[in-house]
C-alpha atoms as a PDB file:
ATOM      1  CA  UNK A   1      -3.865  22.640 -33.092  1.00  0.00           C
ATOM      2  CA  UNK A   2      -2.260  23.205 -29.266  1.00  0.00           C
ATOM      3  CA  UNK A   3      -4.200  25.903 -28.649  1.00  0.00           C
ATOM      4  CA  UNK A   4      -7.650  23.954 -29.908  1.00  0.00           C
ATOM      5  CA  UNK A   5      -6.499  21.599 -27.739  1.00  0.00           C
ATOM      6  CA  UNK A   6      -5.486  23.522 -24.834  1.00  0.00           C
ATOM      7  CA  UNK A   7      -9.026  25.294 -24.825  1.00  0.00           C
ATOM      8  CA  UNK A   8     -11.054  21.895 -24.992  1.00  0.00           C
ATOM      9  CA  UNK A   9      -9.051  20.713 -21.533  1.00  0.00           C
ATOM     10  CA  UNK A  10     -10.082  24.154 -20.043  1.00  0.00           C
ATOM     11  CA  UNK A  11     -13.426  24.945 -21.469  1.00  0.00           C
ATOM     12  CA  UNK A  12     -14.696  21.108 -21.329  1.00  0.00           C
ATOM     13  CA  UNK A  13     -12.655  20.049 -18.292  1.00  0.00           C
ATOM     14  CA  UNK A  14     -10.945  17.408 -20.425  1.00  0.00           C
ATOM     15  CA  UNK A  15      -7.501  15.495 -18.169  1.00  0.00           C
ATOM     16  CA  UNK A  16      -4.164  16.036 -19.999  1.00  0.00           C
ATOM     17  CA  UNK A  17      -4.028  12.703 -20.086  1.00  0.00           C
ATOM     18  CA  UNK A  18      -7.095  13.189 -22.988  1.00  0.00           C
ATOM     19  CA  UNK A  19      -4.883  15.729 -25.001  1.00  0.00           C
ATOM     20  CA  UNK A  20      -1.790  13.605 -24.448  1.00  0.00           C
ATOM     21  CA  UNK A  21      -3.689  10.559 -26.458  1.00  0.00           C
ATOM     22  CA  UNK A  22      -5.026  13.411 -28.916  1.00  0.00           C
ATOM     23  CA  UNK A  23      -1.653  14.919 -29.567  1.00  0.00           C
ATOM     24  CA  UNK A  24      -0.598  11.863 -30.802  1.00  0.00           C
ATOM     25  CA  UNK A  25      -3.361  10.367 -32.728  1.00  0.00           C
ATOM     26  CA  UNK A  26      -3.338  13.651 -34.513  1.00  0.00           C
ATOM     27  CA  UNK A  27       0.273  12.816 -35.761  1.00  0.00           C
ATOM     28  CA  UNK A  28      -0.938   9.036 -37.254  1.00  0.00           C
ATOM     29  CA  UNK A  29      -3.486   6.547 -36.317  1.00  0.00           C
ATOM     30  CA  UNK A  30      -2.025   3.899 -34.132  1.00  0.00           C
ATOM     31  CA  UNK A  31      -2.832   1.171 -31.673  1.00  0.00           C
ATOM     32  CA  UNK A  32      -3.539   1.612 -27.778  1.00  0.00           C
ATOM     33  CA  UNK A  33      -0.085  -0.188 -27.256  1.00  0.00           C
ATOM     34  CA  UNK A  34       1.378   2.479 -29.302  1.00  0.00           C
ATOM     35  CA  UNK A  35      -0.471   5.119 -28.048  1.00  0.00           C
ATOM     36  CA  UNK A  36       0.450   3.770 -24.456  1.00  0.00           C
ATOM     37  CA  UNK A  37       3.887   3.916 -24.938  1.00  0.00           C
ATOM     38  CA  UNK A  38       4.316   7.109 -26.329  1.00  0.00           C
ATOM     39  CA  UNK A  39       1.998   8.970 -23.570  1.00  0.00           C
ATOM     40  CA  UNK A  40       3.451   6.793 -20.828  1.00  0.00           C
ATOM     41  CA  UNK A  41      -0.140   5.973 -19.676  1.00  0.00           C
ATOM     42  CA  UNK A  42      -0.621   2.394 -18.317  1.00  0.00           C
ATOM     43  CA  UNK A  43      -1.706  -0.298 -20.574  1.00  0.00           C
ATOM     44  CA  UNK A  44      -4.758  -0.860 -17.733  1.00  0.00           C
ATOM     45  CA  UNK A  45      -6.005   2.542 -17.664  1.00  0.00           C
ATOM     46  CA  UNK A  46      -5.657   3.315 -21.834  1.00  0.00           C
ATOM     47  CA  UNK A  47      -8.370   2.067 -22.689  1.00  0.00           C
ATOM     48  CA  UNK A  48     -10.503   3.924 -20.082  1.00  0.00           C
ATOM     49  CA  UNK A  49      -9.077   7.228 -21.779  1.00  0.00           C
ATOM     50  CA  UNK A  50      -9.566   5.698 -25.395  1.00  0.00           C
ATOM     51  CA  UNK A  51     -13.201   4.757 -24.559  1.00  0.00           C
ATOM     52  CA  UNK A  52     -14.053   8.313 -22.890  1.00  0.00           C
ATOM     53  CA  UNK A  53     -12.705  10.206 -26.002  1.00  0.00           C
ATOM     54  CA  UNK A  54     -14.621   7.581 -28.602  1.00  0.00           C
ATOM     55  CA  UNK A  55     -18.256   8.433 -26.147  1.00  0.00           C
ATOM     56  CA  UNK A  56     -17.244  12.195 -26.528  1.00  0.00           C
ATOM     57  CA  UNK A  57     -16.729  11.619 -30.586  1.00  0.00           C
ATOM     58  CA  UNK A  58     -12.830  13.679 -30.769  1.00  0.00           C
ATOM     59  CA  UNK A  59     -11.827   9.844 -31.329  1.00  0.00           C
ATOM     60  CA  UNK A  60     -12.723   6.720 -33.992  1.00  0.00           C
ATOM     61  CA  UNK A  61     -11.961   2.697 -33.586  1.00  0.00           C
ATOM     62  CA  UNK A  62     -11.608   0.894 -36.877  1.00  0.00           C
ATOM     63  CA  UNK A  63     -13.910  -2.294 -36.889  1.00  0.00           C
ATOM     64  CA  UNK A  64     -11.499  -4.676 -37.336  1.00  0.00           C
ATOM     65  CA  UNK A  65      -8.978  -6.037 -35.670  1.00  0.00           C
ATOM     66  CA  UNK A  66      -5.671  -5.295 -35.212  1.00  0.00           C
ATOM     67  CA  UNK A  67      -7.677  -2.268 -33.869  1.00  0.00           C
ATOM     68  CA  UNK A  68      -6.332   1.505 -34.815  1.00  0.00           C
ATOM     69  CA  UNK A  69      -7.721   4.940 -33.296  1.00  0.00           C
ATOM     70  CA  UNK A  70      -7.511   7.885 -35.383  1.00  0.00           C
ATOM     71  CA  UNK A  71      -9.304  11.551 -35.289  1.00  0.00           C
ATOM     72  CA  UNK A  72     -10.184  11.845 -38.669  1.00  0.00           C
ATOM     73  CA  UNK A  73     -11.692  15.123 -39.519  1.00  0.00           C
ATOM     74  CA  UNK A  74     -10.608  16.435 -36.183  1.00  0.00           C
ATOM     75  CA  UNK A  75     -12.497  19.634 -36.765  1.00  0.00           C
ATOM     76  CA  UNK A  76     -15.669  18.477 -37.319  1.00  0.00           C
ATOM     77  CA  UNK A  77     -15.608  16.324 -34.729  1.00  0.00           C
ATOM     78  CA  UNK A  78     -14.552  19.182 -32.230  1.00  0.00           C
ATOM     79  CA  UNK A  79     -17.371  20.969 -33.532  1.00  0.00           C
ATOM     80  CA  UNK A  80     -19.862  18.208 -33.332  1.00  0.00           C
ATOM     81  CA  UNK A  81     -18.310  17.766 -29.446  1.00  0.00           C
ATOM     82  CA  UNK A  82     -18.711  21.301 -28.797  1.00  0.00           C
ATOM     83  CA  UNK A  83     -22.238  21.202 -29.711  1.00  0.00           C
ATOM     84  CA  UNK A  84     -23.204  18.255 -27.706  1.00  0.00           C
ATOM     85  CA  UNK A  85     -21.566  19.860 -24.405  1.00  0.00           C
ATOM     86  CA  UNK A  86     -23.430  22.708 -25.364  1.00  0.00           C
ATOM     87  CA  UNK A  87     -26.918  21.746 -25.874  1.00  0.00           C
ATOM     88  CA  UNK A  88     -26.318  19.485 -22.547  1.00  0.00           C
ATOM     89  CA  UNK A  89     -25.953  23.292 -20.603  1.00  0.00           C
ATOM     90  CA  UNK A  90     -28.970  24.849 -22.647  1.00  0.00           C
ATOM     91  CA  UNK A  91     -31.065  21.659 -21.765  1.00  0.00           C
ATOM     92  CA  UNK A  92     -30.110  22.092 -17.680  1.00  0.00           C
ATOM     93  CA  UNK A  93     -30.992  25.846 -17.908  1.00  0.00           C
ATOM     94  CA  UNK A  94     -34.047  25.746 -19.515  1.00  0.00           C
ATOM     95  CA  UNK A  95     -35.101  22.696 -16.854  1.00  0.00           C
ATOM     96  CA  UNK A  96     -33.791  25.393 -14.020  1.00  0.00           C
ATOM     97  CA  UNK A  97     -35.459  28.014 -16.230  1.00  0.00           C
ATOM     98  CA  UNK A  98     -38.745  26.378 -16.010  1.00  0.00           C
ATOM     99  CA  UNK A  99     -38.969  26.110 -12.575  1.00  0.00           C
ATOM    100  CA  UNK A 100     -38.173  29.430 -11.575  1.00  0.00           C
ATOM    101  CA  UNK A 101     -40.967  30.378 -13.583  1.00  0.00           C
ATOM    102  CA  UNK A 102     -43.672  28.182 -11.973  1.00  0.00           C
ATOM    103  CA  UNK A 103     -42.698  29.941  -9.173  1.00  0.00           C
ATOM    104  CA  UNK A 104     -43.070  33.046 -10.037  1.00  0.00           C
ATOM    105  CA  UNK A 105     -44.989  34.687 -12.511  1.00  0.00           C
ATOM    106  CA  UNK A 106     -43.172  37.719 -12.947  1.00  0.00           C
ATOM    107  CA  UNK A 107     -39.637  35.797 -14.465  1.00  0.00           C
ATOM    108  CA  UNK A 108     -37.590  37.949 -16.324  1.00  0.00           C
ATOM    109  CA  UNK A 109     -33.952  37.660 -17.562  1.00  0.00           C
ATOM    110  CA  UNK A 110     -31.935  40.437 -19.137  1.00  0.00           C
ATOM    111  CA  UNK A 111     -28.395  39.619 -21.096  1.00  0.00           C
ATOM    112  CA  UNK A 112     -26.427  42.094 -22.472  1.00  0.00           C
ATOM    113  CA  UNK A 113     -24.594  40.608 -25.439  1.00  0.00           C
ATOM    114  CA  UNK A 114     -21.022  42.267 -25.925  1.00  0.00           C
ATOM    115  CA  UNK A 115     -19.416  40.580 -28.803  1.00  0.00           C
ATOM    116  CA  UNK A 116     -19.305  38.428 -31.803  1.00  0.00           C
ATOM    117  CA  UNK A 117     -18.458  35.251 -29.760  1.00  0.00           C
ATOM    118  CA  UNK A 118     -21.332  36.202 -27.440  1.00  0.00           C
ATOM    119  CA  UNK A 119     -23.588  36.545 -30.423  1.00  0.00           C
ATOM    120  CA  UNK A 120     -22.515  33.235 -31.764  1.00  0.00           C
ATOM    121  CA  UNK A 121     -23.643  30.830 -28.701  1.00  0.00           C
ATOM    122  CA  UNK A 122     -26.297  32.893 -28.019  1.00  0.00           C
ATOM    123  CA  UNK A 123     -27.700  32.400 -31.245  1.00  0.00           C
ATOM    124  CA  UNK A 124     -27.183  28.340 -30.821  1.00  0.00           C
ATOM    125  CA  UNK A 125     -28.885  28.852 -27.813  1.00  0.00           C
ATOM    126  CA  UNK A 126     -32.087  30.001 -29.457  1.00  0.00           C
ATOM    127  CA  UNK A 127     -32.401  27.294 -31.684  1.00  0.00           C
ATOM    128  CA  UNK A 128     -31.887  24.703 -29.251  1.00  0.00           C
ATOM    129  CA  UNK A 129     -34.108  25.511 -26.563  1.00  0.00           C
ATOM    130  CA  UNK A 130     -36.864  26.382 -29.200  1.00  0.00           C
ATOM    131  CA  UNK A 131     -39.775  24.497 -31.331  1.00  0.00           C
ATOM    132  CA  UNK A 132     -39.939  27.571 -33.351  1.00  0.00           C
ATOM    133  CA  UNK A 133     -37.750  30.207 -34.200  1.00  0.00           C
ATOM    134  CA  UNK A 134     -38.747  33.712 -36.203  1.00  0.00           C
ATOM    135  CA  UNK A 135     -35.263  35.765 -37.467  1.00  0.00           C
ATOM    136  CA  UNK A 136     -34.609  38.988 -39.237  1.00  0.00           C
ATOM    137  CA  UNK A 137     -31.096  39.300 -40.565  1.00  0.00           C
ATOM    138  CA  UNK A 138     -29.670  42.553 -40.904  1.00  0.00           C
ATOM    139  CA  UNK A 139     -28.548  44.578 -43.504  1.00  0.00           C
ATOM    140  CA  UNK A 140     -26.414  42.845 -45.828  1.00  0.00           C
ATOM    141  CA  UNK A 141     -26.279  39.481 -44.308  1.00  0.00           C
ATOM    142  CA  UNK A 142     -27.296  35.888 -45.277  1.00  0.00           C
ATOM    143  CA  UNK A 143     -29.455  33.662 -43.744  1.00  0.00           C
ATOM    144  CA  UNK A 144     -27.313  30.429 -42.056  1.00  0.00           C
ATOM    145  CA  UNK A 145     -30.283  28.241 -43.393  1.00  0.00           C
ATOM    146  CA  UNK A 146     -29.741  29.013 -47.201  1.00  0.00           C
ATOM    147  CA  UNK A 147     -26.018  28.091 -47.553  1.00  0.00           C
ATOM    148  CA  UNK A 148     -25.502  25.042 -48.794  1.00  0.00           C
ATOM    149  CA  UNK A 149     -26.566  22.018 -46.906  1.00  0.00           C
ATOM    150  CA  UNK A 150     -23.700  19.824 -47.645  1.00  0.00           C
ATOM    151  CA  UNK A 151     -20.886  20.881 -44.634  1.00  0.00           C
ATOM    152  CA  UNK A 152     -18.493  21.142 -47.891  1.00  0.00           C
ATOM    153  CA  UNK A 153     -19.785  23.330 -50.049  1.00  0.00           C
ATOM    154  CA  UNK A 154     -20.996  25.508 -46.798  1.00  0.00           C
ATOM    155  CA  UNK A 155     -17.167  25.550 -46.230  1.00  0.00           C
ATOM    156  CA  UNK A 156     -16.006  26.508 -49.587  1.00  0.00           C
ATOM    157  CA  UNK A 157     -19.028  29.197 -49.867  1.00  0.00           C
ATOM    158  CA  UNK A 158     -18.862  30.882 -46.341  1.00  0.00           C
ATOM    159  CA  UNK A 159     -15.076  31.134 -46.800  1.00  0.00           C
ATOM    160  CA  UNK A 160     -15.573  33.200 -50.357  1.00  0.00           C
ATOM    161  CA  UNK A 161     -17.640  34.730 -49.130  1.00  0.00           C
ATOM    162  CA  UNK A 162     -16.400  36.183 -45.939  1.00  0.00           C
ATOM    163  CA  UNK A 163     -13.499  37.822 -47.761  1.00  0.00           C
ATOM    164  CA  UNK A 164     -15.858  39.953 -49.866  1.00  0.00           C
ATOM    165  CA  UNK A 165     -18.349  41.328 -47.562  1.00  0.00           C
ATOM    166  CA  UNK A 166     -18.331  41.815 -43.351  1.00  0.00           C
ATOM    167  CA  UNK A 167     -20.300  39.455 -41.218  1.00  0.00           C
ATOM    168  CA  UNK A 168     -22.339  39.828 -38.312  1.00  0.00           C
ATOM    169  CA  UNK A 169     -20.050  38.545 -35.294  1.00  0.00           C
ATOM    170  CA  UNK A 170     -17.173  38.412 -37.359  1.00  0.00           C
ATOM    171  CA  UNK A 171     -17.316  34.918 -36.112  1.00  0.00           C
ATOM    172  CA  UNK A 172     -14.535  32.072 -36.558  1.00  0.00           C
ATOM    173  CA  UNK A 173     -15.099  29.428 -39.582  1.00  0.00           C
ATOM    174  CA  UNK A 174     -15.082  26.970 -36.484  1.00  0.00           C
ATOM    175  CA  UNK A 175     -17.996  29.226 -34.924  1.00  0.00           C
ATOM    176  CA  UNK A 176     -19.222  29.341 -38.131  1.00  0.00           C
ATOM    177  CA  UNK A 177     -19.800  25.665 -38.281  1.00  0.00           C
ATOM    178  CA  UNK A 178     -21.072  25.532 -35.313  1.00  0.00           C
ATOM    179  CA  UNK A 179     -24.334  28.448 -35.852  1.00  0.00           C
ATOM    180  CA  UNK A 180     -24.649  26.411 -39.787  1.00  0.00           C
ATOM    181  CA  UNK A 181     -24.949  22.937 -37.953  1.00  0.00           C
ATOM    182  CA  UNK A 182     -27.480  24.605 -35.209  1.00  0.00           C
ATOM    183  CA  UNK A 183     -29.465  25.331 -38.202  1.00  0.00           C
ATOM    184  CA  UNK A 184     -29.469  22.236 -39.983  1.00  0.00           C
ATOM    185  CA  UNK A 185     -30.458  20.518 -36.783  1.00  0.00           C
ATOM    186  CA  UNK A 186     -33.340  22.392 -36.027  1.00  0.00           C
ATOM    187  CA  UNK A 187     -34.638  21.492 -39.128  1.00  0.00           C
ATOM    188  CA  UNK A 188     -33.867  18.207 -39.341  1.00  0.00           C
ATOM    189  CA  UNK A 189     -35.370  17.909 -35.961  1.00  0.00           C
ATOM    190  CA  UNK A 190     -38.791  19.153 -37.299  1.00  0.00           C
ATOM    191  CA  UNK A 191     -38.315  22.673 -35.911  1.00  0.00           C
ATOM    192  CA  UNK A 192     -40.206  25.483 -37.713  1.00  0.00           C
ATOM    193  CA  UNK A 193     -37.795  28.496 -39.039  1.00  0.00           C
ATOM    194  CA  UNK A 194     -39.106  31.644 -40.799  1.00  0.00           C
ATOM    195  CA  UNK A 195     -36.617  34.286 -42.120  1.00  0.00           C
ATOM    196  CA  UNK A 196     -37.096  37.603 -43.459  1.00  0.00           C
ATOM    197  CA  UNK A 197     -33.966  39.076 -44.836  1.00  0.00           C
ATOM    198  CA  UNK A 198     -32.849  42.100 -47.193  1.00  0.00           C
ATOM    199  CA  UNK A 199     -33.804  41.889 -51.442  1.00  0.00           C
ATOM    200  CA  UNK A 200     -30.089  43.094 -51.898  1.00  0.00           C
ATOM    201  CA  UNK A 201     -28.999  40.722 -50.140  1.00  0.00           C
ATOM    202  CA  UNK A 202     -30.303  37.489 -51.797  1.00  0.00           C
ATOM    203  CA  UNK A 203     -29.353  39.446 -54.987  1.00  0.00           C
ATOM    204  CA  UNK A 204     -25.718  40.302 -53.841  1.00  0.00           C
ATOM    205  CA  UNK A 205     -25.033  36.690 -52.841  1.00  0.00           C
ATOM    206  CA  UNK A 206     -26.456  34.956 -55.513  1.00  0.00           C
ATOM    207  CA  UNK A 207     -24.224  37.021 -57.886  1.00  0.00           C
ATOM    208  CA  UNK A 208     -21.243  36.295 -55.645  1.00  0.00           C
ATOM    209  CA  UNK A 209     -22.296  32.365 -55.707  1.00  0.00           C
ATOM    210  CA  UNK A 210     -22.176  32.571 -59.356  1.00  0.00           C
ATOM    211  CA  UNK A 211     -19.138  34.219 -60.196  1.00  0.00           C
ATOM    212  CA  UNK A 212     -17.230  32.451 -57.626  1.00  0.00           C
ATOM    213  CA  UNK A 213     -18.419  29.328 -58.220  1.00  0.00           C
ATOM    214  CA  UNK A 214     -20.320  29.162 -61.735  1.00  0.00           C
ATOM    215  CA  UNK A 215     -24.255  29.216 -63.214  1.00  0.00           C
ATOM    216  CA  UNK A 216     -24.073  25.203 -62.548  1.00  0.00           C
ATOM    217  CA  UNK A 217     -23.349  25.273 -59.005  1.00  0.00           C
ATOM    218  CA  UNK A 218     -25.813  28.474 -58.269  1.00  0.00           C
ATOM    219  CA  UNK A 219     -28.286  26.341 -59.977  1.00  0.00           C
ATOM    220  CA  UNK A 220     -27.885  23.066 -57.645  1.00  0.00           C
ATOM    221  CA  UNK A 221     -28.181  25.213 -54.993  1.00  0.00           C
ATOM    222  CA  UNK A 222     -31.234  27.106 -55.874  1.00  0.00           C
ATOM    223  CA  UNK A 223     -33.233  24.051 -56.682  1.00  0.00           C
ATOM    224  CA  UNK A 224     -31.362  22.927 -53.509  1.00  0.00           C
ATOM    225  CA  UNK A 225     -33.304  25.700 -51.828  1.00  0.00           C
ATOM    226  CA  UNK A 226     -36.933  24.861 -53.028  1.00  0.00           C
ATOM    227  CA  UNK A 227     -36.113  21.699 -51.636  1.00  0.00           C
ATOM    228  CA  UNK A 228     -35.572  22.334 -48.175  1.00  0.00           C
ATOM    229  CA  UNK A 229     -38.428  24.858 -48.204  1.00  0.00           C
ATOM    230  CA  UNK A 230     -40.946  21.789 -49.734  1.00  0.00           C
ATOM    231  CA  UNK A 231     -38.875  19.550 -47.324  1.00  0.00           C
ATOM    232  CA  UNK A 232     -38.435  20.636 -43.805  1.00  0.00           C
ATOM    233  CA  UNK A 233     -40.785  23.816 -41.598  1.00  0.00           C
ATOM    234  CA  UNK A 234     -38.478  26.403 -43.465  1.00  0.00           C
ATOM    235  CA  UNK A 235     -40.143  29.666 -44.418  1.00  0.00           C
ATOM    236  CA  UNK A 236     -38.269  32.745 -46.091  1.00  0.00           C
ATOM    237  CA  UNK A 237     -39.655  35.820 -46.677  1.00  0.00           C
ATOM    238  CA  UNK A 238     -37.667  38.638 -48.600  1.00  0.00           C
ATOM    239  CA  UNK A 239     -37.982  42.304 -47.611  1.00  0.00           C
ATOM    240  CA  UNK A 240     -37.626  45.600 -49.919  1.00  0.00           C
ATOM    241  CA  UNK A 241     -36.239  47.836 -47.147  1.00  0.00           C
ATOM    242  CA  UNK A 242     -33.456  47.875 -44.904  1.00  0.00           C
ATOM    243  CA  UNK A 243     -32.902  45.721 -42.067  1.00  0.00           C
ATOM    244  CA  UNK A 244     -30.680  47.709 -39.145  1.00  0.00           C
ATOM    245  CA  UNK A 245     -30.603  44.900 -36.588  1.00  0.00           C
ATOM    246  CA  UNK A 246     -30.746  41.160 -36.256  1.00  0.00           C
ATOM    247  CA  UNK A 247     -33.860  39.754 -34.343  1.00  0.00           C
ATOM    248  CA  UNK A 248     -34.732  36.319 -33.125  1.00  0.00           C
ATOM    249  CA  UNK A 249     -37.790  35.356 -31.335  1.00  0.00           C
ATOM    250  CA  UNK A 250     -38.032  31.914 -30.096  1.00  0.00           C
ATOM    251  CA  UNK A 251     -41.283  30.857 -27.698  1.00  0.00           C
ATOM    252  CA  UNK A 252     -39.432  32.507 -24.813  1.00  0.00           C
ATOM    253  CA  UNK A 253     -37.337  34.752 -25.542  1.00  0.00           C
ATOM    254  CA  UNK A 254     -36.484  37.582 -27.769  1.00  0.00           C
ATOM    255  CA  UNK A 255     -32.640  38.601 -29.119  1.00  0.00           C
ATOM    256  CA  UNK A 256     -31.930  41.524 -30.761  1.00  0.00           C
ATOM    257  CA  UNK A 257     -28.033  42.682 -31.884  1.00  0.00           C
ATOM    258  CA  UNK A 258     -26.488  44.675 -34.119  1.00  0.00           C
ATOM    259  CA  UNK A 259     -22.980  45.989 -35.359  1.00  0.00           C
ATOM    260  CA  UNK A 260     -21.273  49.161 -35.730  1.00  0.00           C
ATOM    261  CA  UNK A 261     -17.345  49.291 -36.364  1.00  0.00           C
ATOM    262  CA  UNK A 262     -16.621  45.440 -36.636  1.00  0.00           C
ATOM    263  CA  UNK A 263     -18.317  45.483 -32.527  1.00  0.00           C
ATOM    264  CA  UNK A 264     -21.468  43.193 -32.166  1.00  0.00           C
ATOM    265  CA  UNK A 265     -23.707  44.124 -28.931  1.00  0.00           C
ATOM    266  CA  UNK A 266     -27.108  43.130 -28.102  1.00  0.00           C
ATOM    267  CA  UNK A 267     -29.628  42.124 -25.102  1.00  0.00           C
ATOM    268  CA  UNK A 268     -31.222  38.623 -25.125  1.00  0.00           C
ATOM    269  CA  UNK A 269     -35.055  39.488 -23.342  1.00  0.00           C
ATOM    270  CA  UNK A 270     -36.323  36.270 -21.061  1.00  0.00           C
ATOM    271  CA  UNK A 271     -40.038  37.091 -21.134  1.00  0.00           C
ATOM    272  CA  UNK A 272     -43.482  36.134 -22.404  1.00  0.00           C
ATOM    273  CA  UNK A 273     -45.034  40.103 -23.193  1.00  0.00           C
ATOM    274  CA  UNK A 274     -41.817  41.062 -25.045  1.00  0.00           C
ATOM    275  CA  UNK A 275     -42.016  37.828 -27.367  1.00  0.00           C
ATOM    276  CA  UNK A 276     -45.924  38.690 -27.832  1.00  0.00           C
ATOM    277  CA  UNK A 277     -44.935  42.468 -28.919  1.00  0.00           C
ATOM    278  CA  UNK A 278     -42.170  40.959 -31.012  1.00  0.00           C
ATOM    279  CA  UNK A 279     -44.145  38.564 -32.577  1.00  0.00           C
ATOM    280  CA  UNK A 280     -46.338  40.949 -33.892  1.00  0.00           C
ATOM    281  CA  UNK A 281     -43.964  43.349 -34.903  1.00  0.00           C
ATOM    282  CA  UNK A 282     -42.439  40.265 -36.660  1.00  0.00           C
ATOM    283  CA  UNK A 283     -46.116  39.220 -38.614  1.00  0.00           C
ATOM    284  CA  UNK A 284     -45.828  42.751 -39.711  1.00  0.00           C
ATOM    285  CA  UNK A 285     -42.842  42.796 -41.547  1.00  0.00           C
ATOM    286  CA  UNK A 286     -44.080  39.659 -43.337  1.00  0.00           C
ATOM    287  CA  UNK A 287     -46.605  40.980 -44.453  1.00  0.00           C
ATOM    288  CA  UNK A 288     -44.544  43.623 -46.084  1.00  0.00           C
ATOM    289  CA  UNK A 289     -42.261  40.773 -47.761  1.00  0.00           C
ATOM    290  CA  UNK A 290     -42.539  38.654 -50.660  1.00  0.00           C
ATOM    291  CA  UNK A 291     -41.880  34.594 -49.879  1.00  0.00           C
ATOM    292  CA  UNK A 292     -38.598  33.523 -51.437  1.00  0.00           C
ATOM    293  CA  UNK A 293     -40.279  31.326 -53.998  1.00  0.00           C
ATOM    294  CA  UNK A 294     -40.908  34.323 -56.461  1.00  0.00           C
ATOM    295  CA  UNK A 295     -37.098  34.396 -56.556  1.00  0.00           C
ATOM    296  CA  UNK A 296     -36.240  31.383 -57.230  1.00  0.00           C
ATOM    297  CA  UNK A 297     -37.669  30.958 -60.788  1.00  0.00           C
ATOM    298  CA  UNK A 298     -39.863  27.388 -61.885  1.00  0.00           C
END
């Protein structure tokens, strides 16, 4: 938990006096007297500390008095703060973004993506900045979208399955979270998905779902699945071939990785004739595909 800790104050610019409050609240929930005394920060400033820390959700206030702080499910709430600095930095770019381009109409930015973690905010990046996203996952791999929509079961689901098979980035559970919680968003915020991914794939993780977790659970989460497609701008589309590479395509930009030896690299293109060649590319493998609905049964 230090070293979570130590990496929010660096990465997020939080003061010590922010972990100081955190490293105890972790321990017990407690009072801002309490919390005073045992971080040895004034009873006049506390509550300046207290307040920043509740506005950056790492931090909760019962509603009652006498009032208690406590950091109840401290990793989601890292997570969910994680996030929140993060689509801030996406939202400034594209703004800067944007008006480079009015300036010229020749824009055109090249990343080179060298590893998992790379991968990871790269591909929260995507679905932030876009109102609709096309993917291809790559061989063997499962569409972020289709786990389980409750942040429980994702848990219990991603972990079993991680052990059995290799993922993309080879990505943290907390990075993890993060790319599932991107997803969810995006839908929830109206934004239109569309997947294509590998026929042994849905196959090999529908058997896992069921063994590891029983015909009930797989069959909750299949009707699950109709759901969200009948729900929210979610289309799947499942391909007979094999998939080498992932590929997103967002309005501006396209992202293609892929992994050889447990090493994810990739280039992230910033520019308007390389989405339109994409996108077409893209309608082609569709119509290849079968939607996901012919899998799922009545």
């Amino acid at each position: 938990m230090r070293e979570i800790l130590a990496n929010l104050r660096q990465a997020f610019d939080l003061k010590q006096k922010h972990i100081d409050i955190l490293e105890f609240v972790l321990q017990k929930s407690a009072s801002a007297t309490e919390i005073s005394r045992a971080t040895d920060i004034p009873q006049g400033r506390i509550y300046n500390f207290l307040n920043e820390l509740i506005d950056y959700g790492l931090l909760e206030k019962t509603s009652k008095k006498p009032f208690l702080y406590s950091t109840k499910n401290f990793d989601s709430k890292v997570i969910d703060f994680m996030k929140r600095k993060f689509d801030n930095m996406v939202n400034n770019q594209l703004k800067i973004m944007e008006i480079m381009e009015k300036k010229t109409q020749s824009l055109q930015e090249i990343d080179i993506i060298h590893s998992g973690e790379e991968f990871s905010f790269r591909t929260v990046q995507l679905l932030k900045e876009c109102k609709e996203i096309k993917i291809v996952i790559r061989h063997g791999s499962f569409p972020f979208s289709l786990y389980p929509f409750k942040i429980n079961h994702f848990l219990k689901v991603r972990a079993y399955i991680s052990k059995r098979r290799q993922t993309l980035a080879q990505t943290t559970m907390e990075m993890a979270m993060m790319i599932y919680k991107s997803h969810n968003d995006a839908l929830l915020a109206g934004k239109s998905i569309h997947i294509i991914f590998e026929k042994n794939a849905w196959d090999n993780h529908v058997n896992l779902i069921k063994k590891g977790f029983g015909i009930k659970f797989t069959e909750n989460w299949l009707h699950d699945i109709k759901n969200m497609i009948s729900t929210y701008k979610l289309k799947c589309y499942v391909a007979d071939e094999i998939l080498p590479m992932n590929l997103m395509i967002n309005e501006k930009r396209v992202f293609l990785s892929l992994i050889h030896h447990g090493i994810t690299t990739g280039v992230s293109i910033y520019n308007s004739k390389v989405v339109e060649l994409y996108d077409d590319l893209f309608d082609g493998m569709v119509y290849r595909s079968k939607p996901l609905s012919e899998f799922l049964g009545d």
